[in-house]
Protein backbone atom coordinates (compact mmCIF):
# COMPACT_ATOMS: atom_id res chain seq x y z
CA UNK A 1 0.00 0.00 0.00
CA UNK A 2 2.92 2.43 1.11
CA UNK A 3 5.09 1.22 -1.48
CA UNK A 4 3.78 2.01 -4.86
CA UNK A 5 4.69 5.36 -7.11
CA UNK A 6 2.97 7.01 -9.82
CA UNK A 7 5.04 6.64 -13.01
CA UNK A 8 5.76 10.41 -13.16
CA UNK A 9 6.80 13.08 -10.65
CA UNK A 10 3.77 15.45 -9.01
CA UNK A 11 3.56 18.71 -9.55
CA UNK A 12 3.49 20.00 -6.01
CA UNK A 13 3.05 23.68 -4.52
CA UNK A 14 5.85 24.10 -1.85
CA UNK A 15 4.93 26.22 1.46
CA UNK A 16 7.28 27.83 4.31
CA UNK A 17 6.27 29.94 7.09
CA UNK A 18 8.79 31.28 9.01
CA UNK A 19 6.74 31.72 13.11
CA UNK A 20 8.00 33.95 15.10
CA UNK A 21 7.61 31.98 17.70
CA UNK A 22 9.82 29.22 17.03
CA UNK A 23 13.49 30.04 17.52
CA UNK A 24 14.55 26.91 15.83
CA UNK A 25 12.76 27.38 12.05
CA UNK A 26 13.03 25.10 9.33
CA UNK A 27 15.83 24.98 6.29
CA UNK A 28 14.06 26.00 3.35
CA UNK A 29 16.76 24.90 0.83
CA UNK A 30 16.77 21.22 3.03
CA UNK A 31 13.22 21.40 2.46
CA UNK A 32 13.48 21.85 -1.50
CA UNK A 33 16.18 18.79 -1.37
CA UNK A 34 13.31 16.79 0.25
CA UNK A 35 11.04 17.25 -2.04
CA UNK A 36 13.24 16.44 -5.04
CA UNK A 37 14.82 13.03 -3.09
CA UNK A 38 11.07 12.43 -2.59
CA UNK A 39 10.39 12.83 -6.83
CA UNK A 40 7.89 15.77 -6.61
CA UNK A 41 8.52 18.20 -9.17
CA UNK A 42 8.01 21.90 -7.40
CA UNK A 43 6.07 24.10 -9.27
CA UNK A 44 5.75 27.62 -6.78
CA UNK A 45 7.74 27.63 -3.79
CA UNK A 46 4.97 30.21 -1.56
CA UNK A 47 6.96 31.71 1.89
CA UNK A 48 5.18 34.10 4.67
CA UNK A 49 5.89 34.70 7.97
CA UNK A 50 3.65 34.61 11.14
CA UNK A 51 3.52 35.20 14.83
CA UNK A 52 2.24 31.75 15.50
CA UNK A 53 0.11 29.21 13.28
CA UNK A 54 -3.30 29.48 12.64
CA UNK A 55 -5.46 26.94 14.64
CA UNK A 56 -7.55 25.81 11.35
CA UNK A 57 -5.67 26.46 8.52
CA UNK A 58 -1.85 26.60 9.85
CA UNK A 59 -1.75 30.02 7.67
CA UNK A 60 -3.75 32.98 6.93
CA UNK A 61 -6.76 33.92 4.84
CA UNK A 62 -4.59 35.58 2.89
CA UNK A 63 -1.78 33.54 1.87
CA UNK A 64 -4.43 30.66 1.52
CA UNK A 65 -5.76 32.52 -1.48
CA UNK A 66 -2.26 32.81 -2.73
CA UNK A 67 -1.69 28.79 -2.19
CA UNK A 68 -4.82 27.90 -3.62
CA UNK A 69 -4.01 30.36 -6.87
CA UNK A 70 -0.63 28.77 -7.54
CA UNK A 71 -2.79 25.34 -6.94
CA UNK A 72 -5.07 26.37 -9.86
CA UNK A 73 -2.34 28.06 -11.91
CA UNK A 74 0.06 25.08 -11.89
CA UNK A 75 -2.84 22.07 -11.26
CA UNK A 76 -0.95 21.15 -8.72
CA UNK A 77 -1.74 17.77 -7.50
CA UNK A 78 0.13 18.37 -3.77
CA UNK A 79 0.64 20.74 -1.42
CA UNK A 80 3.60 20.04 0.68
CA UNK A 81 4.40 22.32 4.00
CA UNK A 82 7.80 22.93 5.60
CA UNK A 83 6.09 22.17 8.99
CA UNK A 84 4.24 19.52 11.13
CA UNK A 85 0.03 20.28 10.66
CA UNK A 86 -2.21 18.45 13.01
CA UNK A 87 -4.78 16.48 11.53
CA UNK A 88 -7.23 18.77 11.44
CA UNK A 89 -5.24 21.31 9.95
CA UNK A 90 -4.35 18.88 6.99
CA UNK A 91 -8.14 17.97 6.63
CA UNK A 92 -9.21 21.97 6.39
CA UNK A 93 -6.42 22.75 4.06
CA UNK A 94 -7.56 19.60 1.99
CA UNK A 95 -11.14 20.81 1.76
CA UNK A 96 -10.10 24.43 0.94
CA UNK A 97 -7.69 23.44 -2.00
CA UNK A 98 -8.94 20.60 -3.39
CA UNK A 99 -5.35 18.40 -3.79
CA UNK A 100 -3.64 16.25 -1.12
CA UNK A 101 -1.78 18.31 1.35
CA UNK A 102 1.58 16.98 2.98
CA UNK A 103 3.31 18.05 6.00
CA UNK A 104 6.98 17.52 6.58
CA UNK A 105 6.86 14.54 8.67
CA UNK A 106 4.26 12.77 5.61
CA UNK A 107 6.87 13.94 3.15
CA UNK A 108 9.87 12.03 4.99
CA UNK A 109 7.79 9.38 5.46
CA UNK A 110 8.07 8.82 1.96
CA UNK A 111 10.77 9.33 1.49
CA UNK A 112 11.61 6.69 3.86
CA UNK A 113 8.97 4.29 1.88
CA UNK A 114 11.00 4.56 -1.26
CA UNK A 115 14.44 3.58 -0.45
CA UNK A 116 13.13 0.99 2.14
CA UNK A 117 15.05 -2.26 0.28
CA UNK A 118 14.93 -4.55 3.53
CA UNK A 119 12.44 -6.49 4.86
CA UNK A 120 13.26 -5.53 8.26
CA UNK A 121 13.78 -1.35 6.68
CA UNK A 122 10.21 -2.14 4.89
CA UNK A 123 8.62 -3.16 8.23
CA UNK A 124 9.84 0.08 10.08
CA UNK A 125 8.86 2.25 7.62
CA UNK A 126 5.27 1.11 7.38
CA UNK A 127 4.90 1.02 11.31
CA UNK A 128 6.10 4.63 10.85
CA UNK A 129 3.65 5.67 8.53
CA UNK A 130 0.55 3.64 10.15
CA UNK A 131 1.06 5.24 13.24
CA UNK A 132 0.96 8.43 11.55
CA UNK A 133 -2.11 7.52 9.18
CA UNK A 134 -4.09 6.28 12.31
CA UNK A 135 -4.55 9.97 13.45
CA UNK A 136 -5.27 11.37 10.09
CA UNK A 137 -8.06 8.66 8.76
CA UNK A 138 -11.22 10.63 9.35
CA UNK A 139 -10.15 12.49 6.17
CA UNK A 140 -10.43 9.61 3.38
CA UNK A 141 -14.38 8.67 4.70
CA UNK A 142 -15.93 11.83 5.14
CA UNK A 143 -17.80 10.95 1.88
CA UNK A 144 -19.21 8.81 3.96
CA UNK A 145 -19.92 11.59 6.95
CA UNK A 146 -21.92 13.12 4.52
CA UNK A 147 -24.28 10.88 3.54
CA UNK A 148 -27.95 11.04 4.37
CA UNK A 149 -29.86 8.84 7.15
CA UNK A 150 -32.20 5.93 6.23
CA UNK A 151 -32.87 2.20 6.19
CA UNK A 152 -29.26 1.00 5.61
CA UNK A 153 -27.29 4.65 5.26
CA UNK A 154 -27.71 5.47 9.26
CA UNK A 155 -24.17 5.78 10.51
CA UNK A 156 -22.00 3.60 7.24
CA UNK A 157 -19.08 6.74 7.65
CA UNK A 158 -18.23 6.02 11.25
CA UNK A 159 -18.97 2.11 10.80
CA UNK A 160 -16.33 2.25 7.97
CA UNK A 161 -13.67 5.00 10.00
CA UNK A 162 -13.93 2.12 13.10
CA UNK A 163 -13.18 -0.70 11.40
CA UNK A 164 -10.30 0.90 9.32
CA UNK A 165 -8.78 1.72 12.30
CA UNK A 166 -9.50 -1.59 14.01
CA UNK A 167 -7.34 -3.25 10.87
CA UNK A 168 -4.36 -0.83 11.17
CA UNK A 169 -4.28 -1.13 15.28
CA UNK A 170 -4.00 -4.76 14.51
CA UNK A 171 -1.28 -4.16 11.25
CA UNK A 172 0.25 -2.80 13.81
CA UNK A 173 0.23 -4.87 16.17
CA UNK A 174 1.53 -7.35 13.36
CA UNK A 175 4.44 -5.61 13.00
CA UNK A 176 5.68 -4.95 16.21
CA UNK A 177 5.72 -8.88 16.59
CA UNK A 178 7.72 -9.46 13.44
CA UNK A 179 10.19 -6.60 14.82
CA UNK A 180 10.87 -8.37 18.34
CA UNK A 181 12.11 -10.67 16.03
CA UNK A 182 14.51 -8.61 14.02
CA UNK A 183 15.63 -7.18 17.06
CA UNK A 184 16.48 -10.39 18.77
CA UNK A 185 18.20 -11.53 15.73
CA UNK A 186 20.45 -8.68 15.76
CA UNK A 187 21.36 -8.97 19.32
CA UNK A 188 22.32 -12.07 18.75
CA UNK A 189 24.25 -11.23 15.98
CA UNK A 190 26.26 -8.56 18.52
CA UNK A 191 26.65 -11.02 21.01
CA UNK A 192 28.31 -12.98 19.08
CA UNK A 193 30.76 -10.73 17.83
CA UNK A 194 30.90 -9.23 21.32
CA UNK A 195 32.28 -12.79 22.62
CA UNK A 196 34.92 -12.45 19.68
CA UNK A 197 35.74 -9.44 20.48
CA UNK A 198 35.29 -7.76 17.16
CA UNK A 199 34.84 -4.42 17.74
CA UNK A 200 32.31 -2.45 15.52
CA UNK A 201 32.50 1.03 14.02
CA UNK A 202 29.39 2.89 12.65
CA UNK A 203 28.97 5.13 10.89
CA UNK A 204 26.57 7.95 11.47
CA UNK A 205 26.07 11.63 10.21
CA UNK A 206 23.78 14.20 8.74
CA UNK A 207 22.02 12.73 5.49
CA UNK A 208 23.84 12.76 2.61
CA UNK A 209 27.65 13.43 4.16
CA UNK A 210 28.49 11.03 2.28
CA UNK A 211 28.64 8.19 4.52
CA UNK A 212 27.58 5.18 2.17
CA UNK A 213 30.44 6.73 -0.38
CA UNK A 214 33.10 6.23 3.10
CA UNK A 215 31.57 2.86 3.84
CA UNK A 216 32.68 1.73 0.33
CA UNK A 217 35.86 3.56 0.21
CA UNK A 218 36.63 1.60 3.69
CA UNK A 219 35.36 -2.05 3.04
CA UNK A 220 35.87 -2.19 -0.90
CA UNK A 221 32.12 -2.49 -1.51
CA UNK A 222 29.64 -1.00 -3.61
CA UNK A 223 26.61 -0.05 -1.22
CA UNK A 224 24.23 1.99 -2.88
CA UNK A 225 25.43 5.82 -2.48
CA UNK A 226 23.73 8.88 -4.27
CA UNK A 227 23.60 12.23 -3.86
CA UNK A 228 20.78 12.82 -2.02
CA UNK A 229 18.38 12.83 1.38
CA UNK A 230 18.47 9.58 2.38
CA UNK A 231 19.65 7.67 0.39
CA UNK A 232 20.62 4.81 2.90
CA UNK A 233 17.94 3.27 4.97
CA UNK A 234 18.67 -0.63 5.70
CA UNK A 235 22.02 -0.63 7.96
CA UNK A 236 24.68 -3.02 6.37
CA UNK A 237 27.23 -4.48 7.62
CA UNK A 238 31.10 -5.77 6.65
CA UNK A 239 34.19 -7.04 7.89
CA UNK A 240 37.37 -4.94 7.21
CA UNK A 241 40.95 -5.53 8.08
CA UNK A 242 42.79 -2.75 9.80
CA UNK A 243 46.18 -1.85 9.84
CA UNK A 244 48.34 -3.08 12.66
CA UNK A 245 45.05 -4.22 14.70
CA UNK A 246 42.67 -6.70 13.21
CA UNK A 247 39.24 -7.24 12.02
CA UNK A 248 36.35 -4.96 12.58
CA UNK A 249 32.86 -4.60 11.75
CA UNK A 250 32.22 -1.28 9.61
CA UNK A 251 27.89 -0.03 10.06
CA UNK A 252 26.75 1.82 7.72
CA UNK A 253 23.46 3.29 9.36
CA UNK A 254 20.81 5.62 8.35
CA UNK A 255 21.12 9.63 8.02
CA UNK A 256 19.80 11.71 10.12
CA UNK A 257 18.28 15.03 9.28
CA UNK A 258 16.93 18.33 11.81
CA UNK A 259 13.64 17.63 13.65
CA UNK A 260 13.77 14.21 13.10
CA UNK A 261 10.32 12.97 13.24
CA UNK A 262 10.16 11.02 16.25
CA UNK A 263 7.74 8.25 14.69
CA UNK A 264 10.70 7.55 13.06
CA UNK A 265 13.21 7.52 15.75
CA UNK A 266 11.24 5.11 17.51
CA UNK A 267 10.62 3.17 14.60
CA UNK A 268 14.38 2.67 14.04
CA UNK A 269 15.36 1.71 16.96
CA UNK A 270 16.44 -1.22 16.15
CA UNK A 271 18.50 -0.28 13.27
CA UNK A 272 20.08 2.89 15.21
CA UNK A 273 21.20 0.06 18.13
CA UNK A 274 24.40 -0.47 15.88
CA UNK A 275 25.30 2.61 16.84
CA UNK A 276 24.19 2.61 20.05
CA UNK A 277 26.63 -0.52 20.43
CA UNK A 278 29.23 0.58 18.65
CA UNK A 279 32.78 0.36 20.00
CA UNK A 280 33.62 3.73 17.74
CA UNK A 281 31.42 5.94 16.00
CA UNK A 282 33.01 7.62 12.64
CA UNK A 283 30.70 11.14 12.68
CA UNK A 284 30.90 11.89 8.78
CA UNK A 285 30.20 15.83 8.61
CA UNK A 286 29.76 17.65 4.68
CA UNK A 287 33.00 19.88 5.39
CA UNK A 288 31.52 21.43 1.87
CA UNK A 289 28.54 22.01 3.23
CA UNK A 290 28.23 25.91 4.86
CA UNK A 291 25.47 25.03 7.37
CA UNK A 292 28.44 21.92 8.52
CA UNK A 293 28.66 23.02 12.29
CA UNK A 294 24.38 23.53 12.45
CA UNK A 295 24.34 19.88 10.76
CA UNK A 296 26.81 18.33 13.39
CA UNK A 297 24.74 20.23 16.63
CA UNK A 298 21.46 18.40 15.16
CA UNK A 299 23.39 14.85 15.27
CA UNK A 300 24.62 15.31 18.43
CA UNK A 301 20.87 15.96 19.44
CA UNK A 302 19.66 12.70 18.16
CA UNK A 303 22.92 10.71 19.63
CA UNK A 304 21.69 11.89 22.90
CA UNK A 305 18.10 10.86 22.32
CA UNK A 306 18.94 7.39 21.27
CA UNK A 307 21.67 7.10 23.89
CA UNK A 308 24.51 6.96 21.88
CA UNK A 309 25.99 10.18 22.95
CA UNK A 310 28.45 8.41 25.07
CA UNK A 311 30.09 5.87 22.57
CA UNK A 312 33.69 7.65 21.50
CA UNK A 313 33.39 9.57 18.56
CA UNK A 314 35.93 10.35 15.89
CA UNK A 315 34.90 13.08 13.55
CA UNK A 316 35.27 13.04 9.58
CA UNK A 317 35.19 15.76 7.39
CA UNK A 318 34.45 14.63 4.44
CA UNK A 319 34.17 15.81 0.50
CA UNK A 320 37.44 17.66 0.97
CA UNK A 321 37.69 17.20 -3.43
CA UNK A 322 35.38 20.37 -2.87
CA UNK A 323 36.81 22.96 -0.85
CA UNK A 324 39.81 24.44 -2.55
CA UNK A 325 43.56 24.00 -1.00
CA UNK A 326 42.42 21.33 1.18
CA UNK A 327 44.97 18.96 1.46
CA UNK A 328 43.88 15.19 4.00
CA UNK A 329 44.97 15.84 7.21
CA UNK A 330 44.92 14.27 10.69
CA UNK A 331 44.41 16.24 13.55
CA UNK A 332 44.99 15.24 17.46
CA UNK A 333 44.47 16.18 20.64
CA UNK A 334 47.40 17.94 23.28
CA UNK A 335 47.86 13.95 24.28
CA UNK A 336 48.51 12.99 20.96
CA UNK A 337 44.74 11.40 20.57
CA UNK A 338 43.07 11.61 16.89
CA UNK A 339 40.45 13.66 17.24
CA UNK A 340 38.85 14.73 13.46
CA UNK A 341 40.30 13.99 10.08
CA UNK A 342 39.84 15.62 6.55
CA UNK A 343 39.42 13.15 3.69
CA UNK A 344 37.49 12.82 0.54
CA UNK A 345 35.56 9.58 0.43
CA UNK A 346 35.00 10.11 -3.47
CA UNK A 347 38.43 10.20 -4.67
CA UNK A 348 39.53 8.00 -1.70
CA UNK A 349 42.30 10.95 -0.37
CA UNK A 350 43.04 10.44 3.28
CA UNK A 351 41.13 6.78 3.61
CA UNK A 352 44.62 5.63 4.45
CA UNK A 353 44.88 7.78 7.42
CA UNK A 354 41.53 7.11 8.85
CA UNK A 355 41.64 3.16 8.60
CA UNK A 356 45.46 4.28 11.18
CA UNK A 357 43.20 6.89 13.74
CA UNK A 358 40.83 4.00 13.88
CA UNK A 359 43.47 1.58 14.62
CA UNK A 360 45.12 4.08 17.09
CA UNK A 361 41.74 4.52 19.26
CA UNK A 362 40.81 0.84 19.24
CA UNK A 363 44.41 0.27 19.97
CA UNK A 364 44.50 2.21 23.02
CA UNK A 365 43.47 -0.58 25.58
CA UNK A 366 45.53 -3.34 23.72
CA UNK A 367 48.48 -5.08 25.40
CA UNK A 368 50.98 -6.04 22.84
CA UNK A 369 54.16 -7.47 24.56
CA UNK A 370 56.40 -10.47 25.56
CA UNK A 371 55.09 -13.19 28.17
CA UNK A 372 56.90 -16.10 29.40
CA UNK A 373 54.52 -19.34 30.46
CA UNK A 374 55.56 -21.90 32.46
CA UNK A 375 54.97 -25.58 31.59
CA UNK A 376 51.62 -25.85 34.15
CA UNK A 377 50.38 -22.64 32.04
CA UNK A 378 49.44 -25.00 29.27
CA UNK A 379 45.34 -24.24 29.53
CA UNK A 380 46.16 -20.71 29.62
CA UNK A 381 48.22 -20.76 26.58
CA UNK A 382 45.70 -22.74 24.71
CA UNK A 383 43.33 -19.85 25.62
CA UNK A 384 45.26 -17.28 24.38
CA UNK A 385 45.73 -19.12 20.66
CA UNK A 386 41.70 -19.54 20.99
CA UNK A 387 41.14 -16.02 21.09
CA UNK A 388 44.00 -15.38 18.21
CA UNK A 389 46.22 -13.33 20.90
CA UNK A 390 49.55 -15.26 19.83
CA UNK A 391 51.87 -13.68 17.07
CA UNK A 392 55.14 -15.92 18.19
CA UNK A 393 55.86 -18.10 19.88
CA UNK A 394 59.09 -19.84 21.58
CA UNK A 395 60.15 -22.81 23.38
CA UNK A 396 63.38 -23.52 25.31
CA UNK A 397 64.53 -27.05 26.53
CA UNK A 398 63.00 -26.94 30.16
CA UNK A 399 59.88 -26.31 28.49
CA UNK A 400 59.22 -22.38 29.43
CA UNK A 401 57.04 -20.41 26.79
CA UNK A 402 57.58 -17.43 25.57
CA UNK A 403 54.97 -15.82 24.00
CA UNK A 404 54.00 -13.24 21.52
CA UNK A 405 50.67 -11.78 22.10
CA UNK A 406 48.44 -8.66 21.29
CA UNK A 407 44.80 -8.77 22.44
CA UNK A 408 42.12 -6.32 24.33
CA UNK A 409 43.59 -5.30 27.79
CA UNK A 410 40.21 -6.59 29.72
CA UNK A 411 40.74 -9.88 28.10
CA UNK A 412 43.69 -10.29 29.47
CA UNK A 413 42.70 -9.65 32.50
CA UNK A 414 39.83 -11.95 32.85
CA UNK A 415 41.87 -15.27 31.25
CA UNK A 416 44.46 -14.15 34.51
CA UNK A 417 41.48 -14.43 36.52
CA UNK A 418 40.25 -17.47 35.27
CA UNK A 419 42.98 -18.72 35.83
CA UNK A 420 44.09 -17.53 39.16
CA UNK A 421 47.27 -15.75 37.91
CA UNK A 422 48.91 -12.40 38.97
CA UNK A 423 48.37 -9.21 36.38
CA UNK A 424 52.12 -8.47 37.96
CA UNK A 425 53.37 -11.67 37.23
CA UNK A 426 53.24 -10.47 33.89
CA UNK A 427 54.73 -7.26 34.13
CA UNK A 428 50.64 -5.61 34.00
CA UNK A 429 49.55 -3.18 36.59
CA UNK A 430 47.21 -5.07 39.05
């Protein structure tokens, strides 16, 4: 139902009110880019300004004559609004211009619908857009308010309105179920690489940073990447190799954008866990982009609502091919700790040093050095070569070890445990 286009783009009337009383307005240009990602074809592009909206029609009586003009002029089949209308709203503006009216969270819903690809992305997005539709149903039977009373017409509209809803409350219901699923099949899938100790790195940013275009640059693959809103919905996930560590899993995740409808937030929970797991998280920032620093402040926001705000974070400026005399660069902190680097995911510049700051943070709490086991060590050693800790190894003729070995510091520590050994017995701080 959510999933099929019309063959051709709609012409669509675009409208943004800039309220007074909202200190944090809307991007009109990001609004434009939504519209074209979502294959509308803008026709008049209407802006006003208010105090506050208008309880039935969002706007005034006078720049609803101008809308419904441009409407007529263009046969516009959509209206689309930079802002979030309550149902009512959408119904009044419906009646008054005679063509489907849109509000930003319906448009990115969409959106969404399109480049779902997943059966797990296609589920989320329709739970997403049922729990919006639920509020706004009245509107597609009030035909049916309208009709007269009689022997078999007495009350059909709110007969028909009750059971639609009684179908989509069970949809949803539907859904939710097949997502406890999902979810459980994905924590699985983390616990498992949790017990072998593979660290993962996601990858999260403002849509269309170019994040997909990294994640290819980084694992050799050829995710779908495009430049525009959203392009990436369905997470996906690889194994790379990094230099002087070992393997990882690379996330590529979903975009986020300002205002983030929170239908949708909740919705992707389960996908946006990858990051909220994540071992690193590789914040991919436009550095071509001028509104770059408001872009990074509205991530941060949504980190801290999903509660990912405390997972270490290495910045990435990316799309460096477009700002002139910028040349890849790694920058660190006063202790020598990589804090941001400037690359350019398209023409691969600076990949090379990002795949060694990744290495370098992950590498912090690694012990790499020389241990000598004696021969009643034997289960311990066996351990070690389980977890793939031993790089060399040695034996002299009474039978001493000497080992090799590079693996996570707290993984050390709990095979020492297990086994009832001293930290200092190996030269580690107890």
């Amino acid at each position: 139902m959510f999933f099929e286009r019309p063959d051709r783009g709609e012409l669509a009337v675009l409208v943004h009110i800039v309220l007074e009383a909202e200190q944090d307005q809307e991007d009109p240009v990001e609004f434009e880019e939504l519209v074209l990602s979502a294959g509308a074809v803008p026709v008049s592009y209407i802006k006003g300004s208010r105090k506050r909206p208008d309880a039935g029609h969002f706007v005034g009586s006078g720049k609803l004559d101008e809308i419904a003009a441009a409407v007529k002029e263009h046969s516009a089949e959509l209206v689309l609004f930079n802002h979030s209308l309550t149902p009512s709203q959408e119904r009044n503006l419906e009646k008054r211009l005679e063509c489907r009216v849109l509000d930003r969270t319906g448009l990115i819903l969409d959106i969404f619908a399109q480049r779902a690809r997943s059966y797990e992305g296609k589920l989320q997005v329709e739970l997403a857009q049922l729990e919006h539709t639920v509020t706004r149903l009245k509107r597609g039977w009030t035909h049916l308010d309208r009709q007269k009373g009689g022997i078999g017409l007495k009350g059909a509209g709110e007969t028909q309105l009750e059971l639609d809803q009684r179908m989509i409350r069970q949809r949803i219901k539907n859904i939710n179920k097949s997502l406890v699923k999902v979810r459980s099949q994905r924590e699985q899938g983390r616990r498992s690489r949790q017990r072998a100790d593979i660290p993962t790195i996601s990858l999260v940013g403002y849509t269309n940073a170019g994040k997909s275009s990294l994640f290819n640059a980084m694992a050799g693959e050829q995710a779908y990447a495009a430049d525009q809103l959203f392009a990436t919905l369905d997470s996906t996930l690889r194994r790379i190799e990094l230099p002087n560590f070992g393997g990882a899993i690379l996330a590529d995740t979903v975009g986020f954008i300002s205002h983030l409808p929170h239908k949708l937030v909740e919705a992707f929970r389960a996908t946006l866990e990858e990051t909220v797991q994540a071992t690193l998280l590789l914040h991919v920032i436009d550095a071509a982009n001028e509104q770059h620093e408001y872009f990074t402040e509205q991530v941060n926001e949504v980190l801290t609502e999903i509660g990912a705000d405390q997972v270490p974070c290495l910045r990435v400026y990316n799309k460096i091919d477009l700002l002139p005399d910028r040349e890849p660069v790694l920058e660190r902190d006063q202790d020598g700790k990589p804090t941001r680097i400037w690359l350019s995911a398209r023409t691969g510049a600076g990949v090379e040093l990002l795949l060694t700051a990744i290495s370098e943070l992950l590498g912090e709490d690694v012990v790499q050095r020389q241990v000598t086991l004696l021969p009643e060590h034997g289960r311990l050693r066996a351990r070690l070569y389980a977890k793939g800790a031993v790089r060399s190894e040695a034996v002299d003729a009474t039978g001493v070890v000497s080992l090799e070995i590079r693996l996570p510091r707290h993984d050390l520590d709990r095979l020492l445990v297990d086994e009832g050994i001293a930290p200092a017995s190996f030269g580690l701080n107890p």
